[in-house]
N, C-alpha and C. Protein backbone atom coordinates (compact mmCIF):
# COMPACT_ATOMS: atom_id res chain seq x y z
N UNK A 1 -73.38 -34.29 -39.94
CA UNK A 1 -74.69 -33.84 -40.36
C UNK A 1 -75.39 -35.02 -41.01
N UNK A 2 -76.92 -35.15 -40.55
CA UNK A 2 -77.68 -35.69 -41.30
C UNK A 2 -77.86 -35.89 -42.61
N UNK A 3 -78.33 -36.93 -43.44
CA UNK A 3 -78.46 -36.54 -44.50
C UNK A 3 -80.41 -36.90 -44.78
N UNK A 4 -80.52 -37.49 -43.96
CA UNK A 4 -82.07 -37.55 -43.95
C UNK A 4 -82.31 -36.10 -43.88
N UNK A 5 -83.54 -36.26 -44.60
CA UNK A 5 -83.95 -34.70 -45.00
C UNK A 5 -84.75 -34.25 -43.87
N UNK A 6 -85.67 -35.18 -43.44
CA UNK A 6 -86.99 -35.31 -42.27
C UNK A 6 -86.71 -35.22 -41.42
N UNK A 7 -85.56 -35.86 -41.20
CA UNK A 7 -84.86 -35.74 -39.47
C UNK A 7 -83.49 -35.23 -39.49
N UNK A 8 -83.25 -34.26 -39.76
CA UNK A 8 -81.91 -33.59 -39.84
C UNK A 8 -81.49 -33.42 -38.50
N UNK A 9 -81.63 -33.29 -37.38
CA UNK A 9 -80.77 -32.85 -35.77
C UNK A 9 -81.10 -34.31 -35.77
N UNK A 10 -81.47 -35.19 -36.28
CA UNK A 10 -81.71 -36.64 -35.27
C UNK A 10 -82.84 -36.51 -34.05
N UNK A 11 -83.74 -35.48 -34.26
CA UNK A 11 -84.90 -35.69 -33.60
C UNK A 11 -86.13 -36.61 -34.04
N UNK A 12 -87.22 -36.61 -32.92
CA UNK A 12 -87.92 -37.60 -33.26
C UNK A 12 -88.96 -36.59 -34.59
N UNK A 13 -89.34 -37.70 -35.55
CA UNK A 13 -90.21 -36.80 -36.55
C UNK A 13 -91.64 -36.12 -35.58
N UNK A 14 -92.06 -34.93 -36.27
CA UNK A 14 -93.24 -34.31 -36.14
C UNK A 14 -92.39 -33.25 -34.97
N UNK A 15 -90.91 -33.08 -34.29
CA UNK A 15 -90.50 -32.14 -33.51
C UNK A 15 -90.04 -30.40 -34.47
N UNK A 16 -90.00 -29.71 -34.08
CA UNK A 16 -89.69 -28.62 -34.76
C UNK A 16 -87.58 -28.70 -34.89
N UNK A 17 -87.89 -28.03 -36.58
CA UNK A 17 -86.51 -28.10 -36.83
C UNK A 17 -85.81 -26.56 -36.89
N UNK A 18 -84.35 -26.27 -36.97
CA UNK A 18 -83.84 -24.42 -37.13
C UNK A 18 -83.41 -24.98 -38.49
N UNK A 19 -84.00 -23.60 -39.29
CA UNK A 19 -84.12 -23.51 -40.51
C UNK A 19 -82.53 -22.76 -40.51
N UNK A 20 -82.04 -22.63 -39.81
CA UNK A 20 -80.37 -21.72 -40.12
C UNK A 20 -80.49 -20.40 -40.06
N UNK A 21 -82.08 -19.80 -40.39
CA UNK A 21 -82.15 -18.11 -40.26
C UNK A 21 -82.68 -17.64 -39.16
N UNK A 22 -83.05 -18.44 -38.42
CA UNK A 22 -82.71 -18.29 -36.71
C UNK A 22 -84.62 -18.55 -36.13
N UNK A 23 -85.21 -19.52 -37.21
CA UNK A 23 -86.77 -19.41 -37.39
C UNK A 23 -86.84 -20.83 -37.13
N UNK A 24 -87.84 -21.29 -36.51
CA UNK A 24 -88.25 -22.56 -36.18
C UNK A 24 -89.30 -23.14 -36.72
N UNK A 25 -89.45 -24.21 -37.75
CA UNK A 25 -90.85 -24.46 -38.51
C UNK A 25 -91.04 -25.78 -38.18
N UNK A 26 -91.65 -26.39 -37.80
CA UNK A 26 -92.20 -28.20 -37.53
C UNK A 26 -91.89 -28.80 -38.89
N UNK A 27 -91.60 -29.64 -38.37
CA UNK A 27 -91.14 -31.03 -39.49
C UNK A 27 -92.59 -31.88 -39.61
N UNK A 28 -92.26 -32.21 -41.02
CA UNK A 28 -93.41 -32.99 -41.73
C UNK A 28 -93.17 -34.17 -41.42
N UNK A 29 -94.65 -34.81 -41.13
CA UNK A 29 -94.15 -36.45 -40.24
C UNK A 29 -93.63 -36.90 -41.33
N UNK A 30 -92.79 -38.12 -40.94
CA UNK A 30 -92.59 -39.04 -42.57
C UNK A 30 -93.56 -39.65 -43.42
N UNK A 31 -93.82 -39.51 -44.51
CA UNK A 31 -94.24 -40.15 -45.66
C UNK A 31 -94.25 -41.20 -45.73
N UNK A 32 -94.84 -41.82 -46.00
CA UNK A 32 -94.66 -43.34 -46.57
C UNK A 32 -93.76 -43.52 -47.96
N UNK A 33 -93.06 -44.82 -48.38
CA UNK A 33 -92.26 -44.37 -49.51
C UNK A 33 -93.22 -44.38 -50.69
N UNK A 34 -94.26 -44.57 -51.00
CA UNK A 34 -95.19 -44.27 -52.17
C UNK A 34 -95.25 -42.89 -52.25
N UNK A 35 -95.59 -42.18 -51.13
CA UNK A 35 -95.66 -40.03 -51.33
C UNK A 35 -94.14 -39.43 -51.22
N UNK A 36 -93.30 -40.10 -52.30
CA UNK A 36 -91.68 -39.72 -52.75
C UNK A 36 -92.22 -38.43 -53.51
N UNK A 37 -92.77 -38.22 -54.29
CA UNK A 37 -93.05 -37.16 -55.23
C UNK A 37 -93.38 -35.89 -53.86
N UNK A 38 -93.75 -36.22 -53.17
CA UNK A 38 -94.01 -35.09 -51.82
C UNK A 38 -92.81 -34.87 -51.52
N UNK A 39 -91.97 -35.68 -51.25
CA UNK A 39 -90.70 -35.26 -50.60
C UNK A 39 -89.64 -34.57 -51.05
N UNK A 40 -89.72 -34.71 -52.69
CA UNK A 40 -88.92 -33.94 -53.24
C UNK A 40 -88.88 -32.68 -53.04
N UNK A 41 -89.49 -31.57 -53.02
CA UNK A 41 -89.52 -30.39 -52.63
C UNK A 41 -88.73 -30.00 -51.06
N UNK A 42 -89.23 -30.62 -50.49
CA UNK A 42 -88.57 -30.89 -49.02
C UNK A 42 -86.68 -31.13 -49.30
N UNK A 43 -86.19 -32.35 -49.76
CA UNK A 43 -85.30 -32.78 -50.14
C UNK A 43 -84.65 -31.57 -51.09
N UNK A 44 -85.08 -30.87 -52.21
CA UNK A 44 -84.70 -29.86 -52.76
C UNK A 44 -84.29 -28.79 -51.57
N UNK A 45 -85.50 -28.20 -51.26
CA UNK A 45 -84.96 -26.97 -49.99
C UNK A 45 -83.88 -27.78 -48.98
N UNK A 46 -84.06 -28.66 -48.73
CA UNK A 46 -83.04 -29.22 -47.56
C UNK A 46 -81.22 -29.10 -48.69
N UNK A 47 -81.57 -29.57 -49.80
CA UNK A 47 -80.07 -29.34 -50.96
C UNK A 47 -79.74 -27.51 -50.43
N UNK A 48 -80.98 -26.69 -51.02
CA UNK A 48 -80.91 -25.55 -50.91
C UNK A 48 -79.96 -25.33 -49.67
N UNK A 49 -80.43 -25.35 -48.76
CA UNK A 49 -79.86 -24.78 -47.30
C UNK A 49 -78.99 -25.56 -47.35
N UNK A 50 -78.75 -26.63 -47.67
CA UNK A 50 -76.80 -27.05 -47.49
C UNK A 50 -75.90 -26.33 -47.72
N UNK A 51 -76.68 -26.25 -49.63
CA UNK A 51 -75.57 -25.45 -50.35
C UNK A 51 -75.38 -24.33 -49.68
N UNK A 52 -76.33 -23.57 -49.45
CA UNK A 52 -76.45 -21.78 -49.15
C UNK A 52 -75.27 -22.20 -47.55
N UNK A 53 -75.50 -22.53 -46.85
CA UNK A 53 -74.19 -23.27 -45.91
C UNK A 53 -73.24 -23.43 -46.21
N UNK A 54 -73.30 -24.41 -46.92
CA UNK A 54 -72.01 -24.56 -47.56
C UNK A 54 -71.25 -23.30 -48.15
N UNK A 55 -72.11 -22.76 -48.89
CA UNK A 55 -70.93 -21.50 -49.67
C UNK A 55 -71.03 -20.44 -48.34
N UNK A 56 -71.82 -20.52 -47.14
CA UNK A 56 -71.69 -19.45 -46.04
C UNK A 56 -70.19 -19.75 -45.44
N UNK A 57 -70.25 -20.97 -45.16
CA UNK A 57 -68.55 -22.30 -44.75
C UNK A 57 -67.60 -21.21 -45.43
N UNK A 58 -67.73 -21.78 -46.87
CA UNK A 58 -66.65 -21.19 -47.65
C UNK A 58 -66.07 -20.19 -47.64
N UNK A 59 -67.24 -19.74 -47.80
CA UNK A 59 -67.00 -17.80 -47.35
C UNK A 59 -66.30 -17.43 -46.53
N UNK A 60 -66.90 -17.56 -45.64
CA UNK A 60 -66.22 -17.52 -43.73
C UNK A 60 -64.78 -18.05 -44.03
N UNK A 61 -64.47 -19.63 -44.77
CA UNK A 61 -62.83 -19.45 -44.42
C UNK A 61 -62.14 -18.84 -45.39
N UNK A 62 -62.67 -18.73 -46.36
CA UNK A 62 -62.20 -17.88 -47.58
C UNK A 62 -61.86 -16.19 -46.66
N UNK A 63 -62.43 -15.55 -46.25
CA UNK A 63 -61.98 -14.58 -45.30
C UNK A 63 -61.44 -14.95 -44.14
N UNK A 64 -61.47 -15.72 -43.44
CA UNK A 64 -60.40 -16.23 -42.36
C UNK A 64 -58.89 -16.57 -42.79
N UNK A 65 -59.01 -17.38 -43.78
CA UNK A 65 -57.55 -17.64 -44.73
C UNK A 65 -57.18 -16.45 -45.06
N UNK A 66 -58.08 -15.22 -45.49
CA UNK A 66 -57.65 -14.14 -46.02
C UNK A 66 -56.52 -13.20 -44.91
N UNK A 67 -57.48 -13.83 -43.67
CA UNK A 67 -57.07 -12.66 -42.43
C UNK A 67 -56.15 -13.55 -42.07
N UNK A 68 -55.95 -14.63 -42.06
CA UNK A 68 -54.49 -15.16 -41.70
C UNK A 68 -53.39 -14.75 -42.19
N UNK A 69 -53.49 -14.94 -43.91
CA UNK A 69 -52.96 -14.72 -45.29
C UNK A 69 -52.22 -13.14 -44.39
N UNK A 70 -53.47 -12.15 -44.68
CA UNK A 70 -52.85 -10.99 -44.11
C UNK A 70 -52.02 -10.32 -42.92
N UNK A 71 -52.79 -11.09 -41.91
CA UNK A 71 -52.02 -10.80 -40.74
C UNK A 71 -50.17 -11.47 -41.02
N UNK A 72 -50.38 -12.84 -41.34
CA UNK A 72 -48.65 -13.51 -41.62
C UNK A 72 -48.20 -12.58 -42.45
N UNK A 73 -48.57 -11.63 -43.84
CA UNK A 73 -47.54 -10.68 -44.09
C UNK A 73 -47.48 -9.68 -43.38
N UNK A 74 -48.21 -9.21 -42.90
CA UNK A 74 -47.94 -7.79 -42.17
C UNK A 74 -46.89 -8.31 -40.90
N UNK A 75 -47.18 -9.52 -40.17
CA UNK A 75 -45.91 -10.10 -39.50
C UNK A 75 -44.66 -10.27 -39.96
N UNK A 76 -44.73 -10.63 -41.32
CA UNK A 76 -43.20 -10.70 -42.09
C UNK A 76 -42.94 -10.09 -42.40
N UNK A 77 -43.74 -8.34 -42.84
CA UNK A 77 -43.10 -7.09 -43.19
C UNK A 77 -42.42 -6.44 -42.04
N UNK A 78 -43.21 -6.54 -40.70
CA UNK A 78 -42.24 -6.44 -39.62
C UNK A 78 -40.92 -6.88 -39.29
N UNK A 79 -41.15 -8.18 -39.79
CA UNK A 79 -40.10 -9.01 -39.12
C UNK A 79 -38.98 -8.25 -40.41
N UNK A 80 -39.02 -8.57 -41.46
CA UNK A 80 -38.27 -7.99 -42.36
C UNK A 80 -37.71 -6.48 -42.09
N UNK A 81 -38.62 -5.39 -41.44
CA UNK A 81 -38.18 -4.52 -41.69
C UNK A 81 -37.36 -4.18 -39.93
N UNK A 82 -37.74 -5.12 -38.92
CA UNK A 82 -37.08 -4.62 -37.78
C UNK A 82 -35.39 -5.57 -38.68
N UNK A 83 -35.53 -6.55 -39.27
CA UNK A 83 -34.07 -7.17 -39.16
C UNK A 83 -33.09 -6.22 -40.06
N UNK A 84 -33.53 -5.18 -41.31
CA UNK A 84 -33.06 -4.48 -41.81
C UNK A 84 -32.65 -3.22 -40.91
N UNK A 85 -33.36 -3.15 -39.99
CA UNK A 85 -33.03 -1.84 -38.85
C UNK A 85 -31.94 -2.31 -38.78
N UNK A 86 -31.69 -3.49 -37.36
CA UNK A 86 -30.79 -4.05 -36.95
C UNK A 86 -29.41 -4.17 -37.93
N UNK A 87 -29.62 -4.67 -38.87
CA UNK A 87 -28.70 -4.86 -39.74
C UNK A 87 -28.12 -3.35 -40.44
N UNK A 88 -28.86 -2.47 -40.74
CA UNK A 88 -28.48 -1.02 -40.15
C UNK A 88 -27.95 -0.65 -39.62
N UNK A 89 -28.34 -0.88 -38.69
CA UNK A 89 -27.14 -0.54 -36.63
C UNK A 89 -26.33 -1.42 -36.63
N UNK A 90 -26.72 -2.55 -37.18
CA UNK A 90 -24.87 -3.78 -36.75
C UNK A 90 -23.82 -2.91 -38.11
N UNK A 91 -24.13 -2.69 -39.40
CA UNK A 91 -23.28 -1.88 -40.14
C UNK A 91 -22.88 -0.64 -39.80
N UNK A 92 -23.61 -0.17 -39.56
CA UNK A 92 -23.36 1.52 -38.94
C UNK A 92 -22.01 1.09 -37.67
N UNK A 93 -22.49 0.68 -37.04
CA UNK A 93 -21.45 0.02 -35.54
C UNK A 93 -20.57 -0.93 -36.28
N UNK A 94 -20.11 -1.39 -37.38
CA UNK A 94 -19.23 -2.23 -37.51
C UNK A 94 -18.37 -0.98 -38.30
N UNK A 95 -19.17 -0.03 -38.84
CA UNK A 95 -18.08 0.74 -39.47
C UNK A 95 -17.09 2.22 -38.35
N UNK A 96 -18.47 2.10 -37.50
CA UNK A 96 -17.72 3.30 -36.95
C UNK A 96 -16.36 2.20 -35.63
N UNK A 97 -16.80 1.04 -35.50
CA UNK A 97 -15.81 0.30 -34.78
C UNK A 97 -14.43 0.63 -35.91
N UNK A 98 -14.53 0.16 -37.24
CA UNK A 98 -13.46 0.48 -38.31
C UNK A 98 -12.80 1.76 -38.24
N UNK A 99 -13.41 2.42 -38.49
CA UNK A 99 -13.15 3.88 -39.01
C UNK A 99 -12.05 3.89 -37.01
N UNK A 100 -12.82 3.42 -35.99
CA UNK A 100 -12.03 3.66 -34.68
C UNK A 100 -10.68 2.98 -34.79
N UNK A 101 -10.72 1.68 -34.90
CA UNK A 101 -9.44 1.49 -35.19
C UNK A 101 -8.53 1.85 -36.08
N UNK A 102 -9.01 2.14 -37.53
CA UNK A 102 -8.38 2.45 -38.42
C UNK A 102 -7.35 3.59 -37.63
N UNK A 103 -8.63 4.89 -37.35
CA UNK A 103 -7.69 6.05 -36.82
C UNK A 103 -6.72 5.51 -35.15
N UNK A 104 -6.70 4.55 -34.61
CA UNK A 104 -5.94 4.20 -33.27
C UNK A 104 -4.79 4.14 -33.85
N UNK A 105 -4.75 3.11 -35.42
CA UNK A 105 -3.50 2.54 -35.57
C UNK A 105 -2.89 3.95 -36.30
N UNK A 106 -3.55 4.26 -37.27
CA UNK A 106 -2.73 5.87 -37.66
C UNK A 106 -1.88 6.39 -36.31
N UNK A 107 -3.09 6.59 -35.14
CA UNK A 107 -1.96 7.32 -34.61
C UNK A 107 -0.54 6.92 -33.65
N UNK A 108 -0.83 5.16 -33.89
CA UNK A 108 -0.19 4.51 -33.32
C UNK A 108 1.52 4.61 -34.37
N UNK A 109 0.63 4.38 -35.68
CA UNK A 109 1.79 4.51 -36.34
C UNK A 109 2.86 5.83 -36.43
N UNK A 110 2.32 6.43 -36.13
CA UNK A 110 2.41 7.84 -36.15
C UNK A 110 3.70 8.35 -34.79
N UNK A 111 3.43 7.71 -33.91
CA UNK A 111 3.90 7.77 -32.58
C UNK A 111 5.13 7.03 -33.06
N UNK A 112 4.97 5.55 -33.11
CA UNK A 112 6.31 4.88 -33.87
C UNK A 112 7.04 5.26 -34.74
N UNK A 113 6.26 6.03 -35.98
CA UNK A 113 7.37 6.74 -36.74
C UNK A 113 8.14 8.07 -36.23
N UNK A 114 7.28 8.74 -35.15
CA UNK A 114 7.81 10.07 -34.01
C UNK A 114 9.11 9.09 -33.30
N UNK A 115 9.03 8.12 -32.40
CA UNK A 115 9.97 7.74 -31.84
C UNK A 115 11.18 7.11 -32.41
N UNK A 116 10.93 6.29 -33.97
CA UNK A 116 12.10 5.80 -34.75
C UNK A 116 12.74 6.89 -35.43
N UNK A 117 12.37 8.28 -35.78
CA UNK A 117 12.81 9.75 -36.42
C UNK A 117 13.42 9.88 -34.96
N UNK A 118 13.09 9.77 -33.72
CA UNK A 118 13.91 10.60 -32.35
C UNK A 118 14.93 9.57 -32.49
N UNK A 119 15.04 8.65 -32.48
CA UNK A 119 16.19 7.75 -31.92
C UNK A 119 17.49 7.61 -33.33
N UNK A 120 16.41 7.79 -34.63
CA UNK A 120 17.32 7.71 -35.69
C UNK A 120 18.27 9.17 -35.94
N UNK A 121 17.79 9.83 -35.22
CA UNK A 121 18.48 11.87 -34.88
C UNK A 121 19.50 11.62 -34.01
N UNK A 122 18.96 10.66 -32.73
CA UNK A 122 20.13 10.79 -31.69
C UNK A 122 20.93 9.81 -32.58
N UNK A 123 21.02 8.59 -32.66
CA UNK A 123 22.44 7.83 -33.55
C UNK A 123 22.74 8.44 -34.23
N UNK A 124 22.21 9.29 -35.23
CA UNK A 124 23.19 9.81 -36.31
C UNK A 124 23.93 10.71 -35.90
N UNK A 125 23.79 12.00 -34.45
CA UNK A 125 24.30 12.61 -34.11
C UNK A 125 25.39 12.12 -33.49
N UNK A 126 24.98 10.59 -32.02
CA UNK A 126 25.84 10.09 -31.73
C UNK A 126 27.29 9.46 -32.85
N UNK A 127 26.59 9.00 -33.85
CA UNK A 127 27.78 9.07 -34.60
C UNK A 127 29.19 9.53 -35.21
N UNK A 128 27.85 10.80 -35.99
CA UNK A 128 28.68 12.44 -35.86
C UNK A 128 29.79 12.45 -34.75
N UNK A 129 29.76 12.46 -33.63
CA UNK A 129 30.03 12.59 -32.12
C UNK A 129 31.36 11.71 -32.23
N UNK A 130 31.13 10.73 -32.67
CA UNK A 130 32.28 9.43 -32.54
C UNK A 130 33.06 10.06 -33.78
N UNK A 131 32.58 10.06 -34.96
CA UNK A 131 33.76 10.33 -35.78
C UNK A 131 34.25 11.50 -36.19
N UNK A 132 34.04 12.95 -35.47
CA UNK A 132 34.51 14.09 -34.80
C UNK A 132 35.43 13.64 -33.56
N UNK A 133 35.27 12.63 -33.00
CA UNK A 133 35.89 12.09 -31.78
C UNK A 133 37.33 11.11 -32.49
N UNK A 134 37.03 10.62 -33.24
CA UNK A 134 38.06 9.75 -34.04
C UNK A 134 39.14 10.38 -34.93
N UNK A 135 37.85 11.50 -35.34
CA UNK A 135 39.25 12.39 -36.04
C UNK A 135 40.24 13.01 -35.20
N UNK A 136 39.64 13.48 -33.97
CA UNK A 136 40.66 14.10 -33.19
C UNK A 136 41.50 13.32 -32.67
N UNK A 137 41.30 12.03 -32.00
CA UNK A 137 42.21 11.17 -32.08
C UNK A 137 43.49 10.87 -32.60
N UNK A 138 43.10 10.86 -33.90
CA UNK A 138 43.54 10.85 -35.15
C UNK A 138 44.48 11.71 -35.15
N UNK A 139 44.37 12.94 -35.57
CA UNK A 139 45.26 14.11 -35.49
C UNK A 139 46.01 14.00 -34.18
N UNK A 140 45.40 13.79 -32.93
CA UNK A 140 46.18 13.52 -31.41
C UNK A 140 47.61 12.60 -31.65
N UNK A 141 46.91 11.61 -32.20
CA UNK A 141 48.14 10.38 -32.15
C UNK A 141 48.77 10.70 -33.13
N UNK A 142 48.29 11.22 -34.43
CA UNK A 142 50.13 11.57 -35.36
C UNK A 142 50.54 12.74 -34.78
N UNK A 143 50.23 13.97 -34.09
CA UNK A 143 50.92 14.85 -33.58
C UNK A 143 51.39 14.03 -32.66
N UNK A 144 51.44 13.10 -31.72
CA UNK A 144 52.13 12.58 -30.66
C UNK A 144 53.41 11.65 -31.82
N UNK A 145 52.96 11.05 -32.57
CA UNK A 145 53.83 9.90 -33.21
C UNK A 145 55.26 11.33 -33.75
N UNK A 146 54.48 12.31 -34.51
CA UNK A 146 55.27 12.86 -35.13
C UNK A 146 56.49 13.64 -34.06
N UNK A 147 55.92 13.94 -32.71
CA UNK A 147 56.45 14.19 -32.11
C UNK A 147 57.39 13.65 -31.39
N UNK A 148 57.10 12.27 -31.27
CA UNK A 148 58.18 11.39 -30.97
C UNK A 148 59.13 11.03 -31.61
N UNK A 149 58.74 11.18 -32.94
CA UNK A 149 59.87 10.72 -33.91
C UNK A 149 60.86 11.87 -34.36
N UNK A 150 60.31 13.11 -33.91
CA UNK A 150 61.02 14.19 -34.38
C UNK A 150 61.68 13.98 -32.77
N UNK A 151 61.47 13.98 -32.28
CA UNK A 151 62.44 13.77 -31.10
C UNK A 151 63.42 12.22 -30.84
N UNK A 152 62.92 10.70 -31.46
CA UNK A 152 63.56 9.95 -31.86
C UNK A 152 65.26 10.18 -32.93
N UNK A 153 64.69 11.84 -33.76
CA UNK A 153 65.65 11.52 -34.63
C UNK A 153 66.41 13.02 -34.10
N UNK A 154 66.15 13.23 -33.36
CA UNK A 154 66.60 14.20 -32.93
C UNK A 154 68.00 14.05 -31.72
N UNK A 155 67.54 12.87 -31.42
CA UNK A 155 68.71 12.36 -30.44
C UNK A 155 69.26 11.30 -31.11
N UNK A 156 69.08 10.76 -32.12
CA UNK A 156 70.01 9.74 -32.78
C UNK A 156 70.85 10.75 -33.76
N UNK A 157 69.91 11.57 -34.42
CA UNK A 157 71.31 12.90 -34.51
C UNK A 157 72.30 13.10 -33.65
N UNK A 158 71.98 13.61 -32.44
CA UNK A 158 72.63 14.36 -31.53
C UNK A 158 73.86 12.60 -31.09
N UNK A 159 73.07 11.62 -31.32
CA UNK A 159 74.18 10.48 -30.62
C UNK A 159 75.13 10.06 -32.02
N UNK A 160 74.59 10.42 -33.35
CA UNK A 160 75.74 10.27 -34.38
C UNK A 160 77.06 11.46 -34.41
N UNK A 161 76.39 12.44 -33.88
CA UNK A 161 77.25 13.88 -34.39
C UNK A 161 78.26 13.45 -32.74
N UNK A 162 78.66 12.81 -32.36
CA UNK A 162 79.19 12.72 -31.05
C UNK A 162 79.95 11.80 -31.12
């Protein structure tokens, strides 16, 4: 932007200038520098309409920053609240994965302690089995021993008395 007051677009003087409110008024030829006291007024309104610009500028990004400002949180309240979903559903699914295995191995354990109770029933019975089996043995072979010996001394009798 210009800062000449007279020729602000860089047109030639005496062409018409936009006042910014959408109005077209002719420019005052230039002055000579002795009619400065003329120009001031000119130079004032030309300050005027900067400023009034200027704070229109401001304005405008002062609400553009605003609507950025706003739109980026309402993006990060999203973003925040889809990752809390998710993180929701990954807990929810990490527990019911738990709670699944937890109950697999129960019944895993469960099965193992069913089959070490079956096998620890049959050995102890098989046992039972053997030393019901040993006792009879047992009793077998001293009724055989005793029987031999009662018949051992039964004929060494019969070969002394002779």
């Amino acid at each position: 932007m210009s800062i000449d007051a007279h020729n602000r677009d860089n047109r030639p003087s005496g062409e018409s200038a936009d006042t910014g409110t959408g109005t077209v008024r002719p420019l005052r030829p230039r002055s000579a520098p002795d009619s400065a006291p003329d120009s001031s007024p000119a130079a004032a309104r030309l300050l005027e309409m900067t400023a009034r610009e200027t704070d229109q500028w401001r304005t405008e990004a002062r609400s553009e920053a605003d609507a950025i400002v706003a739109g980026a949180r309402e993006e990060a309240a999203r973003l925040v609240q889809a990752a809390r979903t998710e993180s929701e559903r990954l807990v929810t699914s990490a527990q019911e994965k738990a709670s699944e295995t937890v109950n697999d191995a129960r019944v895993e354990a469960y099965r193992v302690r069913e089959k070490s109770t079956a096998a620890r029933k049959r050995n102890e019975e098989e046992i039972a089995q053997l030393e019901q089996l040993a006792t009879q043995h047992r009793a077998q072979l001293r009724g055989h021993l005793t029987k031999m010996l009662d018949e051992v001394d039964s004929t060494s009798g019969d070969n002394t008395d002779q």
